[in-house]
C-alpha atoms as a PDB file:
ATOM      1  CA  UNK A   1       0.000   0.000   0.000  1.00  0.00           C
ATOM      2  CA  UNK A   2       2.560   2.563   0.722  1.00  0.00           C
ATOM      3  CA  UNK A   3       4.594   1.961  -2.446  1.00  0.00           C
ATOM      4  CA  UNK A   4       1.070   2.131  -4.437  1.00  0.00           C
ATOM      5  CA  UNK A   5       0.664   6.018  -2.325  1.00  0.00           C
ATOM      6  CA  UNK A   6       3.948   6.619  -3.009  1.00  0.00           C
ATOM      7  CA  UNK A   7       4.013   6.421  -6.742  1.00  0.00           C
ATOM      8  CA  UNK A   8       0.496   8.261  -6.684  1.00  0.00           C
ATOM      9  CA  UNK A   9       2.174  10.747  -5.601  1.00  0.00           C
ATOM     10  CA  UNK A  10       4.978  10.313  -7.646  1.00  0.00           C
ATOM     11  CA  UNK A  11       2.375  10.478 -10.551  1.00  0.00           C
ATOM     12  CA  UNK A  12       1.048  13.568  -9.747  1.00  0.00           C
ATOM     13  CA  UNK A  13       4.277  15.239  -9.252  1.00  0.00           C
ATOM     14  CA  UNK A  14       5.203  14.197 -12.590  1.00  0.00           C
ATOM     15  CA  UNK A  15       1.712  15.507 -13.585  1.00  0.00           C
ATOM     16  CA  UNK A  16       2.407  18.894 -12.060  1.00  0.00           C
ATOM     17  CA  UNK A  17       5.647  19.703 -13.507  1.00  0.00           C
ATOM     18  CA  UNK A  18       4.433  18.660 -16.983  1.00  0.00           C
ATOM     19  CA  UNK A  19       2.051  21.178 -16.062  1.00  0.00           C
ATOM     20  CA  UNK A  20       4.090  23.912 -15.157  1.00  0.00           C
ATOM     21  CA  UNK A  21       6.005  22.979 -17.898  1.00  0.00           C
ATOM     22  CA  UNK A  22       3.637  23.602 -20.543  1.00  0.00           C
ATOM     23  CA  UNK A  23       2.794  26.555 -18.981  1.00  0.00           C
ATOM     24  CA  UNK A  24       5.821  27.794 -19.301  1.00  0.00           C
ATOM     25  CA  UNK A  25       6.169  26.613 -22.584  1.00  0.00           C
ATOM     26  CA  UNK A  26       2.912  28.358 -23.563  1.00  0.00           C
ATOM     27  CA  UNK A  27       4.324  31.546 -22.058  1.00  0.00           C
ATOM     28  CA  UNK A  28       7.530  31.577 -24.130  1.00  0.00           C
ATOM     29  CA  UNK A  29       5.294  30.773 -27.191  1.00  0.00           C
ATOM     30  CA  UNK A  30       3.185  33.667 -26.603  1.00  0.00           C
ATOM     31  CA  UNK A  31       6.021  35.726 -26.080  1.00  0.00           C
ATOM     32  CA  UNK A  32       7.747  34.709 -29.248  1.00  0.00           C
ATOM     33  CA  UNK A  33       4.479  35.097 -31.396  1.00  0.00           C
ATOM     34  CA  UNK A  34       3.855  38.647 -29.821  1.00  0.00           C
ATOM     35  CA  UNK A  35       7.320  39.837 -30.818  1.00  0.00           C
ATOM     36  CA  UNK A  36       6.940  37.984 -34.702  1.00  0.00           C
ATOM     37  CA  UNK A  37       3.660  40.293 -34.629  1.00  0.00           C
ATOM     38  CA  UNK A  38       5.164  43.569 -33.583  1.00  0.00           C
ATOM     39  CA  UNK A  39       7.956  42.654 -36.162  1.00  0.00           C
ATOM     40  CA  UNK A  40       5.644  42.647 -39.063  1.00  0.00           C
ATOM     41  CA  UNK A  41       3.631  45.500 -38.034  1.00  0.00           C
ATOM     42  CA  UNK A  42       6.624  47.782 -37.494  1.00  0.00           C
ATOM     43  CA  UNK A  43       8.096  46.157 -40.994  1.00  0.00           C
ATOM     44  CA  UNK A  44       4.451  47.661 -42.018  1.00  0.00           C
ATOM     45  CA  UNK A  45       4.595  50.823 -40.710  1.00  0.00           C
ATOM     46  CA  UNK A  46       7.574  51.156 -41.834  1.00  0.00           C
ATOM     47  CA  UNK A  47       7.308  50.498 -45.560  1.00  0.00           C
ATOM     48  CA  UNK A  48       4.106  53.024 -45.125  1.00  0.00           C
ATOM     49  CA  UNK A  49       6.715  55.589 -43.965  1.00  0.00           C
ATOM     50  CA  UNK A  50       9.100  55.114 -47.232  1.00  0.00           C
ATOM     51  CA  UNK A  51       5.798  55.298 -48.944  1.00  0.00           C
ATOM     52  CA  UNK A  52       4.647  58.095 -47.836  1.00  0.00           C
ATOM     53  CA  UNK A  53       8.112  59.991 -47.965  1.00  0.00           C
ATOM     54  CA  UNK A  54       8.353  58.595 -51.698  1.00  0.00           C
ATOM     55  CA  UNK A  55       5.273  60.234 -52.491  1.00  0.00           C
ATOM     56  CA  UNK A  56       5.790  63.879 -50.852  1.00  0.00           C
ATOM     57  CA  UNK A  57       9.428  63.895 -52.768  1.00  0.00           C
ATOM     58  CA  UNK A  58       7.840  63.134 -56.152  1.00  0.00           C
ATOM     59  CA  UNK A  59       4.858  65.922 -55.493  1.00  0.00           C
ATOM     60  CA  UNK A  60       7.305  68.348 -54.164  1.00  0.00           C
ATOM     61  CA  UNK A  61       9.526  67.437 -57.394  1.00  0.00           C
ATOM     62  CA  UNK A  62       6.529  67.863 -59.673  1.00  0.00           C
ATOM     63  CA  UNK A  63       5.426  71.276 -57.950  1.00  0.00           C
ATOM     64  CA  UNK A  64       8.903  72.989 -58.338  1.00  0.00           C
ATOM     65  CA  UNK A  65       8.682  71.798 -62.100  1.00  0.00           C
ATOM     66  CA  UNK A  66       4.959  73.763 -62.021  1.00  0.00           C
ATOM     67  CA  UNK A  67       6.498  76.685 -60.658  1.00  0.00           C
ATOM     68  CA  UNK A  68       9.567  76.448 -62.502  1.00  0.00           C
ATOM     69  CA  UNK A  69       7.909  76.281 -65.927  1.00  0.00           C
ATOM     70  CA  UNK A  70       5.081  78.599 -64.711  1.00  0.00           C
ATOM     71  CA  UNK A  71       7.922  81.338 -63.737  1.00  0.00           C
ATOM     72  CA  UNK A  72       9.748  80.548 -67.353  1.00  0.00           C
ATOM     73  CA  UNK A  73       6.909  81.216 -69.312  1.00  0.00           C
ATOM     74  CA  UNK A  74       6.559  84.847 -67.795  1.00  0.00           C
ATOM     75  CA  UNK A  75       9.701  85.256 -68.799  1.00  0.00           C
ATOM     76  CA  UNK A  76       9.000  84.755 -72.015  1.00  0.00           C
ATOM     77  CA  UNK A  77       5.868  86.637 -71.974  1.00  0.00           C
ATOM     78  CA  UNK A  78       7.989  89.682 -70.653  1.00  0.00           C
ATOM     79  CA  UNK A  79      10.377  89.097 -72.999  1.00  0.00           C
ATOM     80  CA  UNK A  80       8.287  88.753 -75.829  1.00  0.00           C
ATOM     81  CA  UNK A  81       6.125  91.776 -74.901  1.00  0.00           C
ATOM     82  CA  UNK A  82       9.806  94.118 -74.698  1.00  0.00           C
ATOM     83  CA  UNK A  83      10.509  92.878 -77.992  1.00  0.00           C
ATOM     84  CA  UNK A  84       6.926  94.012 -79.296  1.00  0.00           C
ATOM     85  CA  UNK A  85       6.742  97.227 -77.479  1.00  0.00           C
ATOM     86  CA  UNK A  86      10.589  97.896 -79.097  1.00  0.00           C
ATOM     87  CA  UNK A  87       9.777  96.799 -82.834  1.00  0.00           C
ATOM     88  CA  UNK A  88       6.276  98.878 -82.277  1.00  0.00           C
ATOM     89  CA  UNK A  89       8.344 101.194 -81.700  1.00  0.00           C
ATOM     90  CA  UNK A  90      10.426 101.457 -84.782  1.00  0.00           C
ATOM     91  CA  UNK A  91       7.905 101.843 -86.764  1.00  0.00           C
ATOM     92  CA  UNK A  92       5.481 104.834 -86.936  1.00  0.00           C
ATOM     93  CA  UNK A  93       2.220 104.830 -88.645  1.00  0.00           C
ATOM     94  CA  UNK A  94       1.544 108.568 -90.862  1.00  0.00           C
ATOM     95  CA  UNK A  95      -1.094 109.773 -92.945  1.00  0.00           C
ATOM     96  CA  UNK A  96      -0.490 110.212 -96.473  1.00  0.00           C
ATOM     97  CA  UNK A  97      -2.208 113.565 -97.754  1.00  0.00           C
ATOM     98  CA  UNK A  98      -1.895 112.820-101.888  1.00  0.00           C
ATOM     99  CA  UNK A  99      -3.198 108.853-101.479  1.00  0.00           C
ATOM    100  CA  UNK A 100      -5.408 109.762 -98.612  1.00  0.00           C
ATOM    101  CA  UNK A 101      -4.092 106.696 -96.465  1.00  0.00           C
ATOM    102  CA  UNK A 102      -2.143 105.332 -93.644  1.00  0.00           C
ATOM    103  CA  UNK A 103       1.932 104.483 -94.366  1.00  0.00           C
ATOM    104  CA  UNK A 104       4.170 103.458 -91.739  1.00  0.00           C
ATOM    105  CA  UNK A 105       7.749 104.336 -91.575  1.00  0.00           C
ATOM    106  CA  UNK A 106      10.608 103.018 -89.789  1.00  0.00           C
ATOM    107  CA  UNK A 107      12.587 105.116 -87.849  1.00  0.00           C
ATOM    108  CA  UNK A 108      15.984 102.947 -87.673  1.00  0.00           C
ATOM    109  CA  UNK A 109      16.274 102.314 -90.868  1.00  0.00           C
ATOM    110  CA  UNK A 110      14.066 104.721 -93.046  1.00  0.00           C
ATOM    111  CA  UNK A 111      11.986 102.542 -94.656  1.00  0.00           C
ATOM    112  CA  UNK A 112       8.303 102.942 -95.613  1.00  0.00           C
ATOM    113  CA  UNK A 113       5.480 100.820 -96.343  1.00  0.00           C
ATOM    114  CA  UNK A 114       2.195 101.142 -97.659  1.00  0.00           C
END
């Protein structure tokens, strides 16, 4: 009888341990899959961020080019518009008495049209 309690209790000590073993087991395996989570999510978060960053560069790229070209086209809208204002300005428009019409002349160079 005594060796029959004895390895009863044997049994359950062996049944106790396996217990606390798993437990432990299941503590280091929830560990380990909380930290493969928080891996991928910051992995996730950070391909977002490179994303995201990507994206602002190319707009911020694409509105210098805007105001770039926006800025160069004045320029040659003022540039243009000198030029016009300075060739108008050659060229003088008179009123012929004997035809009874408009001629132009040229004040650079002399010349007169009809």
């Amino acid at each position: 009888r005594r060796k029959a309690y004895l390895s009863i209790e044997q049994m359950k000590k062996d049944r106790d341990h396996l217990e606390a073993l798993k437990s432990e087991k299941a503590v280091v395996l929830g560990h380990w899959w909380r930290f493969c989570l928080a891996r991928h999510q910051a992995q996730l978060r950070r391909r977002e961020f490179w994303e995201n960053h990507r994206r602002f560069c190319e707009l911020e790229v694409w509105a210098a080019s805007v105001i770039s070209a926006a800025w160069r086209g004045k320029l040659g809208r003022d540039k243009a518009k000198e030029t016009n204002n300075l060739k108008k300005g050659w060229w003088k428009q008179l009123w012929s008495k004997d035809d009874n019409r408009p001629f132009f002349y040229n004040r650079v160079t002399g010349e007169t049209r009809w």
